[in-house]
Every structure is written in C-alpha cells, then in structure tokens.
N, C-alpha and C. Protein backbone atom coordinates (compact mmCIF):
# COMPACT_ATOMS: atom_id res chain seq x y z
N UNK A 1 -9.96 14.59 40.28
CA UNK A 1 -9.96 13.14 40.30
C UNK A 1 -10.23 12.57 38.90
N UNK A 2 -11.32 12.73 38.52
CA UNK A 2 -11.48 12.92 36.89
C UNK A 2 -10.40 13.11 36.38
N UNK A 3 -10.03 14.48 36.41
CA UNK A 3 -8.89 14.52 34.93
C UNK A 3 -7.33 13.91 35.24
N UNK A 4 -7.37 13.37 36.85
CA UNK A 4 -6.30 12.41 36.80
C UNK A 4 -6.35 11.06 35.72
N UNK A 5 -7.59 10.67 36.21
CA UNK A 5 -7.80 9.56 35.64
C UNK A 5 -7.86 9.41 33.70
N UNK A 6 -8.29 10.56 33.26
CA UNK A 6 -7.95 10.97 31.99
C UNK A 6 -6.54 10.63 31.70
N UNK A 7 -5.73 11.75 32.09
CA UNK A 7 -4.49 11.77 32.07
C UNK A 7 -3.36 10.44 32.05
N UNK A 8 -4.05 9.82 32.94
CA UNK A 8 -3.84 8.38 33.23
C UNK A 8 -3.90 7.42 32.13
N UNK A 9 -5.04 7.35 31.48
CA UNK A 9 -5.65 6.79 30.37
C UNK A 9 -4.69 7.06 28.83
N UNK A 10 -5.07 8.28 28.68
CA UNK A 10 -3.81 9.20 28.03
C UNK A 10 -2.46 8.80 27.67
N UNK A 11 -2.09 8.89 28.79
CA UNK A 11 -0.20 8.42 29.08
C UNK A 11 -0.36 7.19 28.81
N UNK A 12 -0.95 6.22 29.19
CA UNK A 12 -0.67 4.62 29.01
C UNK A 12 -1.28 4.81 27.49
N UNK A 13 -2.13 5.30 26.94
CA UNK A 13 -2.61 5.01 25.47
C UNK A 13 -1.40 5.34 24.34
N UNK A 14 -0.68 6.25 24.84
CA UNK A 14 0.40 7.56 24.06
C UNK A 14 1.06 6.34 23.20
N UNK A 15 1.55 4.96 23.90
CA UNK A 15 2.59 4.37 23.15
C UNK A 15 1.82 3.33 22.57
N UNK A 16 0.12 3.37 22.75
CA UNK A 16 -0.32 1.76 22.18
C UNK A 16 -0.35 2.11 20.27
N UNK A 17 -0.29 0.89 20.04
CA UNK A 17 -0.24 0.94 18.20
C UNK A 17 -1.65 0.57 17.83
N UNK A 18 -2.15 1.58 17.09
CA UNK A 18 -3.75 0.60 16.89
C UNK A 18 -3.60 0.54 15.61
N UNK A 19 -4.05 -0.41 14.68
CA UNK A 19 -4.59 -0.58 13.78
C UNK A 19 -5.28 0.40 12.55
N UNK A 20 -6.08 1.43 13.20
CA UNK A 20 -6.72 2.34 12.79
C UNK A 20 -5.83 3.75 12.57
N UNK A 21 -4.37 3.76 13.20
CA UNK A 21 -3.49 5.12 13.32
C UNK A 21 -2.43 4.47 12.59
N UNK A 22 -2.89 4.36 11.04
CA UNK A 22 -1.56 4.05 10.02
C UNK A 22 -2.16 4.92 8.66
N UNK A 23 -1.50 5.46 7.74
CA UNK A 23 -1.56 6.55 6.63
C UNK A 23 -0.88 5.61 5.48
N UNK A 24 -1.32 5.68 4.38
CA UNK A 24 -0.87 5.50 3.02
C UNK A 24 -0.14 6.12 1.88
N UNK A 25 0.72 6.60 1.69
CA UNK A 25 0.72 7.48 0.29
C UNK A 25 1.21 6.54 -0.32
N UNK A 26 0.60 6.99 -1.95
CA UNK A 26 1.28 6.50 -3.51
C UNK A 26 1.56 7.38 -3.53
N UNK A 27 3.21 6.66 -4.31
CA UNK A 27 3.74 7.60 -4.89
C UNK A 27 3.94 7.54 -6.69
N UNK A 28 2.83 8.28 -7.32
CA UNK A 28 2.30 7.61 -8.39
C UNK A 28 3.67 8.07 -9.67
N UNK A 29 3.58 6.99 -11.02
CA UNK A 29 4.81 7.47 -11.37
C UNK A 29 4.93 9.04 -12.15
N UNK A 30 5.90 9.41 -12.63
CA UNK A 30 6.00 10.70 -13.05
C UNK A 30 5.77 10.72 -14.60
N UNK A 31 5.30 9.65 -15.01
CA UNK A 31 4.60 10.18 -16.75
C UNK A 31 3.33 10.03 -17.00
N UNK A 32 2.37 9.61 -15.11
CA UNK A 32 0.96 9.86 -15.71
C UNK A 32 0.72 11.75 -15.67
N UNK A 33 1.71 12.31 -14.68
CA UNK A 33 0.90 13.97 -14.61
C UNK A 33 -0.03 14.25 -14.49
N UNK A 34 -0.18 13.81 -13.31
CA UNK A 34 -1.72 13.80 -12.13
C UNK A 34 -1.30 15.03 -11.12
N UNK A 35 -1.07 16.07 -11.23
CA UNK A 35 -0.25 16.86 -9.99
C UNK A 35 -1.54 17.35 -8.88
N UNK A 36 -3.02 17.05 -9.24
CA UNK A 36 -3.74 17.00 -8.45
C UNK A 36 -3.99 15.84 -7.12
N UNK A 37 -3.67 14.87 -8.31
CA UNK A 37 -3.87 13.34 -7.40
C UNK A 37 -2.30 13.22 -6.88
N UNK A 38 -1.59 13.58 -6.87
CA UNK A 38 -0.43 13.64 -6.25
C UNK A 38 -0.30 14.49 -5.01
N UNK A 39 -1.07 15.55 -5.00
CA UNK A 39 -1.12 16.29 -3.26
C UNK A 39 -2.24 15.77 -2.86
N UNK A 40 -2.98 14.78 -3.07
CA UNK A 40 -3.93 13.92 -2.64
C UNK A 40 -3.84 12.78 -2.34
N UNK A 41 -2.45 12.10 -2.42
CA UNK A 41 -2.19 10.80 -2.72
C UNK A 41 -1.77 10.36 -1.11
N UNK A 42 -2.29 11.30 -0.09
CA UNK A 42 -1.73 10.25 1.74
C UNK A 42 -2.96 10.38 1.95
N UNK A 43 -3.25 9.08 2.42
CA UNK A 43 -4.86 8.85 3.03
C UNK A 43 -4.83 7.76 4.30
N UNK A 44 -5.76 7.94 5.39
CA UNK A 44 -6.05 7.60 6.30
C UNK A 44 -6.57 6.43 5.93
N UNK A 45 -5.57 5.43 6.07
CA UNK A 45 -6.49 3.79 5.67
C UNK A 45 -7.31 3.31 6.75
N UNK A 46 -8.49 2.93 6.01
CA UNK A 46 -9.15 1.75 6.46
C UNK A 46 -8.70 0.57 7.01
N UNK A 47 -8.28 0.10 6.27
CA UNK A 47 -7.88 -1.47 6.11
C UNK A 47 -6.70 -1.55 5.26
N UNK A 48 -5.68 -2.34 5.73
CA UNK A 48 -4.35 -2.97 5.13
C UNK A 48 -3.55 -3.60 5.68
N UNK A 49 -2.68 -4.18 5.22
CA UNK A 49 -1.65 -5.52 5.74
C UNK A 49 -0.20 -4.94 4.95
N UNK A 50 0.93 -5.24 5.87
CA UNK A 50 2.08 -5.13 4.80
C UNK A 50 1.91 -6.77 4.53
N UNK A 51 2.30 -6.34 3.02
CA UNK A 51 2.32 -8.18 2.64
C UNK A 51 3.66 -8.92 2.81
N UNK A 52 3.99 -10.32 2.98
CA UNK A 52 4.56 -11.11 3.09
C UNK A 52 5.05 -11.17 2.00
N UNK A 53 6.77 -12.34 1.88
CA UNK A 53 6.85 -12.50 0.68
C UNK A 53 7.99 -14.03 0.94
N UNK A 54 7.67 -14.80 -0.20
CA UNK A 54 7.73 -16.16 0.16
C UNK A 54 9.40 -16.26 -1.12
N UNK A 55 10.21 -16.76 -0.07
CA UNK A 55 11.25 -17.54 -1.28
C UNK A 55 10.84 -19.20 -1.50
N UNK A 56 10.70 -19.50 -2.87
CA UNK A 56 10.44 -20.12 -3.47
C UNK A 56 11.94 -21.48 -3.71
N UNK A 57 11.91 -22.57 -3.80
CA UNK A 57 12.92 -23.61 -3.94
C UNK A 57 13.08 -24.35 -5.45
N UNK A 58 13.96 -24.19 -5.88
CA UNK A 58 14.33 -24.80 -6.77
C UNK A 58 14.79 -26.18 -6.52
N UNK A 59 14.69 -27.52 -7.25
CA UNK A 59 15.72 -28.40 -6.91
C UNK A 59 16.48 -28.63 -8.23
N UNK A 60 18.15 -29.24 -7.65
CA UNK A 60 19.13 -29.20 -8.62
C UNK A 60 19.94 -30.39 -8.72
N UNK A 61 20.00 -31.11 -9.93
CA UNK A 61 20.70 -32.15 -9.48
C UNK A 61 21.67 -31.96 -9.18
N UNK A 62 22.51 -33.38 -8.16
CA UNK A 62 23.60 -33.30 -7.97
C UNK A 62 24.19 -34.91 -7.92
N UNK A 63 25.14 -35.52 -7.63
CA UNK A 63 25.97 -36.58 -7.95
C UNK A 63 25.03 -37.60 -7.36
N UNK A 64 25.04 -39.08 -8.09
CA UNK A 64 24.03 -39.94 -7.99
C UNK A 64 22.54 -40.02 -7.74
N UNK A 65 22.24 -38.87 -8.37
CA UNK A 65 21.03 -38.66 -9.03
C UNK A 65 20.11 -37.72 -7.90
N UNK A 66 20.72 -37.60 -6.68
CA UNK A 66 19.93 -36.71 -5.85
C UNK A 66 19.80 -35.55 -6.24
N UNK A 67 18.67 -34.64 -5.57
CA UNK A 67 18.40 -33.57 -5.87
C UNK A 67 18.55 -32.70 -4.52
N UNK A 68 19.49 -31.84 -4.72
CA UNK A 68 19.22 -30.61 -3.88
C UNK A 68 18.78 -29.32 -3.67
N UNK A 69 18.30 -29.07 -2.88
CA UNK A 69 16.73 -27.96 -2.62
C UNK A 69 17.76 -26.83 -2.20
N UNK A 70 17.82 -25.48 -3.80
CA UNK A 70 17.93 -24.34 -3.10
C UNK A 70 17.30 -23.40 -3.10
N UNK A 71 17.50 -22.25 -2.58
CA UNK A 71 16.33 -20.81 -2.58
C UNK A 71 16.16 -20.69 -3.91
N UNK A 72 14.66 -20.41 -4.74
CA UNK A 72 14.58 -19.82 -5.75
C UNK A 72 14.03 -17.75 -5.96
N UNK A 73 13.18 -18.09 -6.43
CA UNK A 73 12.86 -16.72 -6.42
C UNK A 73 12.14 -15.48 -5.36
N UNK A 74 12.03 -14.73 -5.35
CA UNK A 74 11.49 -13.95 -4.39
C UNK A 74 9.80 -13.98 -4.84
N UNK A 75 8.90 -14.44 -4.05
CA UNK A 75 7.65 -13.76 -4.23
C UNK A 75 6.64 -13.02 -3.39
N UNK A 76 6.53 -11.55 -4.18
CA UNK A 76 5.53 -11.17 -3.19
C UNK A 76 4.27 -11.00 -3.83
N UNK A 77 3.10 -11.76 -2.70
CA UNK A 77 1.52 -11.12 -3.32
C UNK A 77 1.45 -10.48 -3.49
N UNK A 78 0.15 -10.10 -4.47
CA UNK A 78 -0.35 -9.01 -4.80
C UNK A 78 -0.95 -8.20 -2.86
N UNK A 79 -1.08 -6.83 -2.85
CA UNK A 79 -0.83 -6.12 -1.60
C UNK A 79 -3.05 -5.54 -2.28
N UNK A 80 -3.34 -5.32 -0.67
CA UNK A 80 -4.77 -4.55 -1.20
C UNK A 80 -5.06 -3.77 -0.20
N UNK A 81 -5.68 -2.40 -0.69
CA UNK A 81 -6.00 -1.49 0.53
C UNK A 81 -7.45 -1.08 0.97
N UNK A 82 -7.58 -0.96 1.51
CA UNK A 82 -9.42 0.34 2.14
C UNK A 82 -8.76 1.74 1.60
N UNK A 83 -9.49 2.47 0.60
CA UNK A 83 -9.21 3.87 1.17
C UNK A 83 -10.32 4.73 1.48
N UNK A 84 -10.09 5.92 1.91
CA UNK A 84 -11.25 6.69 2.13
C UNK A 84 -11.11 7.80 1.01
N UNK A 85 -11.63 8.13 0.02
CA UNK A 85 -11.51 8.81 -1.38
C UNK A 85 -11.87 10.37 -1.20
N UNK A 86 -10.92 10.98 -1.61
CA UNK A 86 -11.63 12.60 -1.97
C UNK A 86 -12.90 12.31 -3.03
N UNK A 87 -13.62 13.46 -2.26
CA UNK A 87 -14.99 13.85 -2.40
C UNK A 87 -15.31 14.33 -4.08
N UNK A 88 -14.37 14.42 -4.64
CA UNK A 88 -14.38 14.96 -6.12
C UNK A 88 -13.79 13.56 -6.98
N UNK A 89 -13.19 12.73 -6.25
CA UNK A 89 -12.70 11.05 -7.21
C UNK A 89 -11.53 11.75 -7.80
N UNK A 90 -10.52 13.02 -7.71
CA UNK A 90 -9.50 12.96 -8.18
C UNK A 90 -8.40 11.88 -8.35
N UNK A 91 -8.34 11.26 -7.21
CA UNK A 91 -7.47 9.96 -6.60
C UNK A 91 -7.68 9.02 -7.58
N UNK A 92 -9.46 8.58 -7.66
CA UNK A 92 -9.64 7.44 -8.11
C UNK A 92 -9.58 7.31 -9.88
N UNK A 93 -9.49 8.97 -10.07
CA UNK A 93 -9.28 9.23 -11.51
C UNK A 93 -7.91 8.74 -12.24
N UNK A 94 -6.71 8.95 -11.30
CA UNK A 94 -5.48 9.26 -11.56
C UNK A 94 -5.32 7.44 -11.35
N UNK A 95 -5.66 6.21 -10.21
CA UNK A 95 -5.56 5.47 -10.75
C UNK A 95 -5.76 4.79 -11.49
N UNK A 96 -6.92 4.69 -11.78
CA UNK A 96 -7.75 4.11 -13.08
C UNK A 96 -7.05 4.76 -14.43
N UNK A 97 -6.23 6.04 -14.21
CA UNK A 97 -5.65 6.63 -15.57
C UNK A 97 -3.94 5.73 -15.88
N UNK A 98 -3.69 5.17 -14.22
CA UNK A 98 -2.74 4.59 -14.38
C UNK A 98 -3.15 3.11 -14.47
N UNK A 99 -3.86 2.09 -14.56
CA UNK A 99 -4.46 1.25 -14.64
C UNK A 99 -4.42 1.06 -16.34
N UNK A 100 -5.05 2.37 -16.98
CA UNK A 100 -5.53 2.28 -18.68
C UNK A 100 -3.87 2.37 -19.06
N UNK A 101 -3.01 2.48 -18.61
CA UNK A 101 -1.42 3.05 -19.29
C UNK A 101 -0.98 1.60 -19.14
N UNK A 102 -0.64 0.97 -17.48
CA UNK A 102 -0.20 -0.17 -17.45
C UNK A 102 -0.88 -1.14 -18.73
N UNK A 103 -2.27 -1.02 -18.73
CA UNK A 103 -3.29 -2.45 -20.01
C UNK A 103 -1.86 -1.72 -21.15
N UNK A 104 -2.30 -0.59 -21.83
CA UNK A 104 -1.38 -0.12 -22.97
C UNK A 104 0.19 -0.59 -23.00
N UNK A 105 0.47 -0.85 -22.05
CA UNK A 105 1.82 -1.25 -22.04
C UNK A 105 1.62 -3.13 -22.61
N UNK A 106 0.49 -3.45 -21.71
CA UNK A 106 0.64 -4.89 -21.68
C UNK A 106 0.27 -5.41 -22.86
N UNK A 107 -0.73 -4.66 -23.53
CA UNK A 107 -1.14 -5.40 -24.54
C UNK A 107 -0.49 -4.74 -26.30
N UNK A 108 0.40 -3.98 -26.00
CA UNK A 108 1.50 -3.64 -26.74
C UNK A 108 1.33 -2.27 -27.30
N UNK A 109 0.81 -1.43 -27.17
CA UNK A 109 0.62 -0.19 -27.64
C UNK A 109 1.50 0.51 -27.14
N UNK A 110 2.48 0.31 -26.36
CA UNK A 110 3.71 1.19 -25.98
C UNK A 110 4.51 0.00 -25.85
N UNK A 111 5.73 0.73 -25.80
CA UNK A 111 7.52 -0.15 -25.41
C UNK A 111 7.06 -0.88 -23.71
N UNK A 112 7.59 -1.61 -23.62
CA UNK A 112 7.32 -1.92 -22.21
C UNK A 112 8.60 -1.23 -21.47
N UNK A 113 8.35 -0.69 -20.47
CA UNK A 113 9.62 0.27 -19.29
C UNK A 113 9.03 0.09 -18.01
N UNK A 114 9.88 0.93 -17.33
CA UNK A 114 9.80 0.47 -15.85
C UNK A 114 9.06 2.08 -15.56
N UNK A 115 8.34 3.07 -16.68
CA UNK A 115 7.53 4.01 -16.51
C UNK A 115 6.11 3.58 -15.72
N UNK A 116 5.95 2.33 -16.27
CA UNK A 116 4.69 2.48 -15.03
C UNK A 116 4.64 1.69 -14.08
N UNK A 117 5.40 1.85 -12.93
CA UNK A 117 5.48 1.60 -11.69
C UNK A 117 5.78 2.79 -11.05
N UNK A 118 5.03 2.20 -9.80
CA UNK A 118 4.96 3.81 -8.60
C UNK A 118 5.85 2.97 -7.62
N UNK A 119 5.26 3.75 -6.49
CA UNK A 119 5.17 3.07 -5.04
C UNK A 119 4.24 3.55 -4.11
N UNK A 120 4.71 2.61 -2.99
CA UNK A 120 3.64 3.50 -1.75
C UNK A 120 4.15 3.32 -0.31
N UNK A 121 3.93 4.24 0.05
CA UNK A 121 4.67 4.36 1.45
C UNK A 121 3.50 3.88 2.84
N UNK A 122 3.36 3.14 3.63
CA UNK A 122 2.75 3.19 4.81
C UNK A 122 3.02 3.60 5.99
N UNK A 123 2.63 4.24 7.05
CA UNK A 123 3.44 4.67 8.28
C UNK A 123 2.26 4.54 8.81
N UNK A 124 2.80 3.30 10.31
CA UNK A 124 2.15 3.12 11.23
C UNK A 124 2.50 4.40 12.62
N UNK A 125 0.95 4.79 13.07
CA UNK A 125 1.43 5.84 14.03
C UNK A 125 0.96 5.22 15.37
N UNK A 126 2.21 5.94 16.82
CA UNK A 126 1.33 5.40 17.62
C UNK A 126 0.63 6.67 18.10
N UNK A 127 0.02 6.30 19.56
CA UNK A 127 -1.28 6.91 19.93
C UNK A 127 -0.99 8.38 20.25
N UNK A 128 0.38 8.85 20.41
CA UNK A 128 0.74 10.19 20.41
C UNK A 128 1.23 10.55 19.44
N UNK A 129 0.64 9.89 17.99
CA UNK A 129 1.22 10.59 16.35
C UNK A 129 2.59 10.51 16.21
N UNK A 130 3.49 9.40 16.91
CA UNK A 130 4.85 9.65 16.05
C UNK A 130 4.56 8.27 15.35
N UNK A 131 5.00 8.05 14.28
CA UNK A 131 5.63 7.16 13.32
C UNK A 131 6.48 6.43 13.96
N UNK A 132 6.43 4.86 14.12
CA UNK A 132 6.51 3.69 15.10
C UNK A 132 7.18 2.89 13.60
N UNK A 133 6.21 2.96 12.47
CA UNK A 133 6.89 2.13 11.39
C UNK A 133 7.10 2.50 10.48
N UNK A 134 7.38 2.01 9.21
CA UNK A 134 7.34 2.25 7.55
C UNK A 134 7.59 1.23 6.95
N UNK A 135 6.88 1.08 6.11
CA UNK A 135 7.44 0.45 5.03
C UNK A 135 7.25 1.26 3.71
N UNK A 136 7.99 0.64 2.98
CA UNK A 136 8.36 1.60 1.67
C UNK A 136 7.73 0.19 0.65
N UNK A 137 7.11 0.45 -0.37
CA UNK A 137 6.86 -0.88 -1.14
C UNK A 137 7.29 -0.13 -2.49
N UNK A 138 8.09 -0.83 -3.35
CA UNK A 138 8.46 -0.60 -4.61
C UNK A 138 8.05 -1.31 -5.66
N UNK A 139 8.44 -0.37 -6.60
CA UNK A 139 7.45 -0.91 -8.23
C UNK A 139 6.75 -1.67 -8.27
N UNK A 140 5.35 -1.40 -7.85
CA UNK A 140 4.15 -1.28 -8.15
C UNK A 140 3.16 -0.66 -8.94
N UNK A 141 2.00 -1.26 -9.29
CA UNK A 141 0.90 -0.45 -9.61
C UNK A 141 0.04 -1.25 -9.20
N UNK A 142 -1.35 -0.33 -9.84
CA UNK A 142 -2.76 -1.12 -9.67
C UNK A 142 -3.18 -2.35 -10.48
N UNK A 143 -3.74 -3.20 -9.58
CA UNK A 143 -3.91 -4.35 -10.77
C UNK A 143 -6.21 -4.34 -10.62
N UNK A 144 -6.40 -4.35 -9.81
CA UNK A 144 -7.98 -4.02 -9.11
C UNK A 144 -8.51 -3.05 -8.84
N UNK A 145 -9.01 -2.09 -9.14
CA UNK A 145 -9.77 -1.05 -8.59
C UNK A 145 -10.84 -1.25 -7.40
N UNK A 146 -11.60 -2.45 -8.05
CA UNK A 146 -12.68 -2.55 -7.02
C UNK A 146 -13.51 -1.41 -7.04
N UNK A 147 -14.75 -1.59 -6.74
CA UNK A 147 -16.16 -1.15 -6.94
C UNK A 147 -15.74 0.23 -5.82
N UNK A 148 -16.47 1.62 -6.04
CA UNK A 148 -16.92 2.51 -5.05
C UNK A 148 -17.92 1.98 -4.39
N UNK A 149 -17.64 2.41 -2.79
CA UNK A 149 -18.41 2.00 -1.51
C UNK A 149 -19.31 3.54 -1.64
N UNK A 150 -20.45 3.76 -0.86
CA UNK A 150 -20.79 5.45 -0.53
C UNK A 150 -21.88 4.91 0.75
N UNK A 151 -21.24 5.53 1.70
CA UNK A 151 -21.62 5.59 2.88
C UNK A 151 -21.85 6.56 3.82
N UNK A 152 -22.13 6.75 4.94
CA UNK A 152 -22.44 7.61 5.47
C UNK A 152 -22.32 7.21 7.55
N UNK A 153 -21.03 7.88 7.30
CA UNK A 153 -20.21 8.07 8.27
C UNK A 153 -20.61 9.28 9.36
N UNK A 154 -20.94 8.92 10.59
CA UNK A 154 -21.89 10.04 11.11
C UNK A 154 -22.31 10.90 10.90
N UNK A 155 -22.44 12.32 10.13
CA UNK A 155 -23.11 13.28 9.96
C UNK A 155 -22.61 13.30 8.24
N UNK A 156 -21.62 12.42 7.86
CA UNK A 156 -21.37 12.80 6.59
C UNK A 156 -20.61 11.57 5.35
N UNK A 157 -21.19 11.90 4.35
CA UNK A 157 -21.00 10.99 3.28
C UNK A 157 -19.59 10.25 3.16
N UNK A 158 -19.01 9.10 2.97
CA UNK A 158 -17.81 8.72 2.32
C UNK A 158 -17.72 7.90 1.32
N UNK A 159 -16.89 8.25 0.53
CA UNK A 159 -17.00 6.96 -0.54
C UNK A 159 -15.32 6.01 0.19
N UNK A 160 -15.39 5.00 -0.46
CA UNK A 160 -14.43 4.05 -0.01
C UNK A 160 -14.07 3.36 -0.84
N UNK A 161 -12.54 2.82 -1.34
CA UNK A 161 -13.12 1.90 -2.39
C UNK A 161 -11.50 0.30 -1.85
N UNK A 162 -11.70 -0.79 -2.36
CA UNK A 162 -10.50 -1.56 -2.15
C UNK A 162 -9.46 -1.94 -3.65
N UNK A 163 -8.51 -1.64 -3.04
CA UNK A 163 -8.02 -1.41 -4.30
C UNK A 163 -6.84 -2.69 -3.89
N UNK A 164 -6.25 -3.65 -5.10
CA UNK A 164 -5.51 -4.17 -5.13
C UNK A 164 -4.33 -3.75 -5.95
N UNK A 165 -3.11 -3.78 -5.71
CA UNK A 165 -1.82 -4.16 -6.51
C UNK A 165 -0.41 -4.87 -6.47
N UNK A 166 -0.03 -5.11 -7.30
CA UNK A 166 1.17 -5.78 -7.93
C UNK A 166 2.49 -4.92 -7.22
N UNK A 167 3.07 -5.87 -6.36
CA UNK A 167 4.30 -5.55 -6.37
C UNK A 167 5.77 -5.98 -6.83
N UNK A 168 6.23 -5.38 -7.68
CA UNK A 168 6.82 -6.34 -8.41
C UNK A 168 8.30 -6.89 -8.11
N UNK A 169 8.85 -5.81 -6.96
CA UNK A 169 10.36 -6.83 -6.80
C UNK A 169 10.07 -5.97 -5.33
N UNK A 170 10.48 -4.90 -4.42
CA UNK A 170 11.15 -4.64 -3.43
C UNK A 170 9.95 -4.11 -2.55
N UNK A 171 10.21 -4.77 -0.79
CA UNK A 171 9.41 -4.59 0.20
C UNK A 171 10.78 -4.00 1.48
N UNK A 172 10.43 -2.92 1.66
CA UNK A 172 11.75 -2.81 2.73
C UNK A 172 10.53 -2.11 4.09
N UNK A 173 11.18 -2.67 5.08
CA UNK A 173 10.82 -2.05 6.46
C UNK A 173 12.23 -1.33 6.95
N UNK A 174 11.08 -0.28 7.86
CA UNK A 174 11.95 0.87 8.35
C UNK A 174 11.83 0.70 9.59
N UNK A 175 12.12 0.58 10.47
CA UNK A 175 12.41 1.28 12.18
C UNK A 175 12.20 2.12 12.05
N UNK A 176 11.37 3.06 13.10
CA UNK A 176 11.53 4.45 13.76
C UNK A 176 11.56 4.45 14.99
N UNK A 177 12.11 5.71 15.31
CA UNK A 177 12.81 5.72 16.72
C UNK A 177 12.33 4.59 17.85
C-alpha cells in the first residue's frame, strides 16, 4: 500500500519542472587556457532566470513633420547566477582570470576582438532527468563576481558566489523533446 502510493507520487512528479533541477555550463573562451576550470565549468544552480530582451524604438521622420515609431535595437540585460563553487576556487579563479583580460581589453592594453567572449549553456531538467529546455546564451562574459558566500549545507561546507554578466548580442531557446 505504501509503495503504491510512492510510486504514485513518483510517476506524477517524473514530468513536474522545478526550479531547483536546471544545470549551468560556461563555455569559457579558448585564449584564457583554463583546461581545469573548463571540466569544471557545469554546475548545479542555485538561482537563475533566462533573461529577457527588449527591442528598443526609434522615431523617424516622415512627410509633414510626423514621426514614425520603428523597431530599434536589440537589448539584452545584463544575466546573473547562484553558483555552488568547487572546493579548491578553480572556477572562481578562471573567472576572475577572465574578468582581468576583458578590463585589459577595455582599458587598452590589448586590440579589442571578439577573444573575450564565452558563453553559457542552461538546461532545465524535469523530475525524471531529461532536459525539458535550453537555452544557449552567446558572447558573453563576466561583468560582477560578487563576494564568496561559505556555508554549511547539512553535514558539509559550501561556498557560493553570484555572479553577473554581459550578454552581448544572441539569446536562443531550444525545445526538447
């Protein structure tokens, strides 16, 4: 009777989407050469949103002095995450290493290129682990690090930290099955 009722519970849970069963990877770019923080780079988020992105209106004149309102530019916010950090800060090394490259770019110590932008992938899972969503977010980086959290998560330590970034042109969603 019991493990009907399990079972029960189970099966109806299999297709719910929670909040808490979605994964992160960066995909950081290929001239910082982090190949540590790169098999480290999918993490069990905390907290995140896919972000929105707003077209913007231009107005234009047109014959007897009116103005007509068309689409202008694409904008998307800046995007911010929860993560839960390896225990050694490899992760948090490799962004902050990409953080010091992007400043170098900005404040002119290198050519400016499209070398420092990553991406990052999200996949929402449902309650029986298949992948329900994706989104893919393009050329990005970090613009916030945000402070380390260190906590202590039932029997054991976590650090956490929120990290913000810049996305700079493309947000695509995926369907899965």
């Amino acid at each position: 009777m019991v493990q009907a009722f399990i079972d029960k519970m189970v099966a109806e849970a299999g297709e719910t989407l929670r909040g808490n069963r979605f994964k992160m990877k960066i995909l950081f770019p290929a001239i910082l050469a982090v190949p540590d923080a790169i098999s480290r780079s999918e993490f069990n988020c905390l907290a995140t949103e896919a972000p929105g992105a707003t077209i913007g209106t231009l107005e234009k004149p047109i014959y007897g002095g009116h103005k007509l309102k068309v689409p202008g530019n694409k904008v998307i916010p800046d995007w911010s995450c929860q993560l839960r950090l390896d225990g050694d800060l490899v992760t948090y090394r490799a962004i902050i290493k990409w953080i010091e490259y992007a400043d170098s770019i900005a404040t002119g110590l290198r050519a400016p290129d499209i070398s420092v932008f990553g991406g990052a992938e999200i996949k929402l899972y449902s309650g029986s682990d298949e992948v329900k969503q994706t989104w893919l977010l393009k050329y990005i980086f970090p613009t916030d690090p945000g402070p380390l959290s260190f906590s202590k998560e039932d029997a054991d330590a976590e650090i956490t930290q929120d990290i913000s970034w810049t996305i700079n042109d493309i947000l695509t969603n995926t369907e899965q099955g």
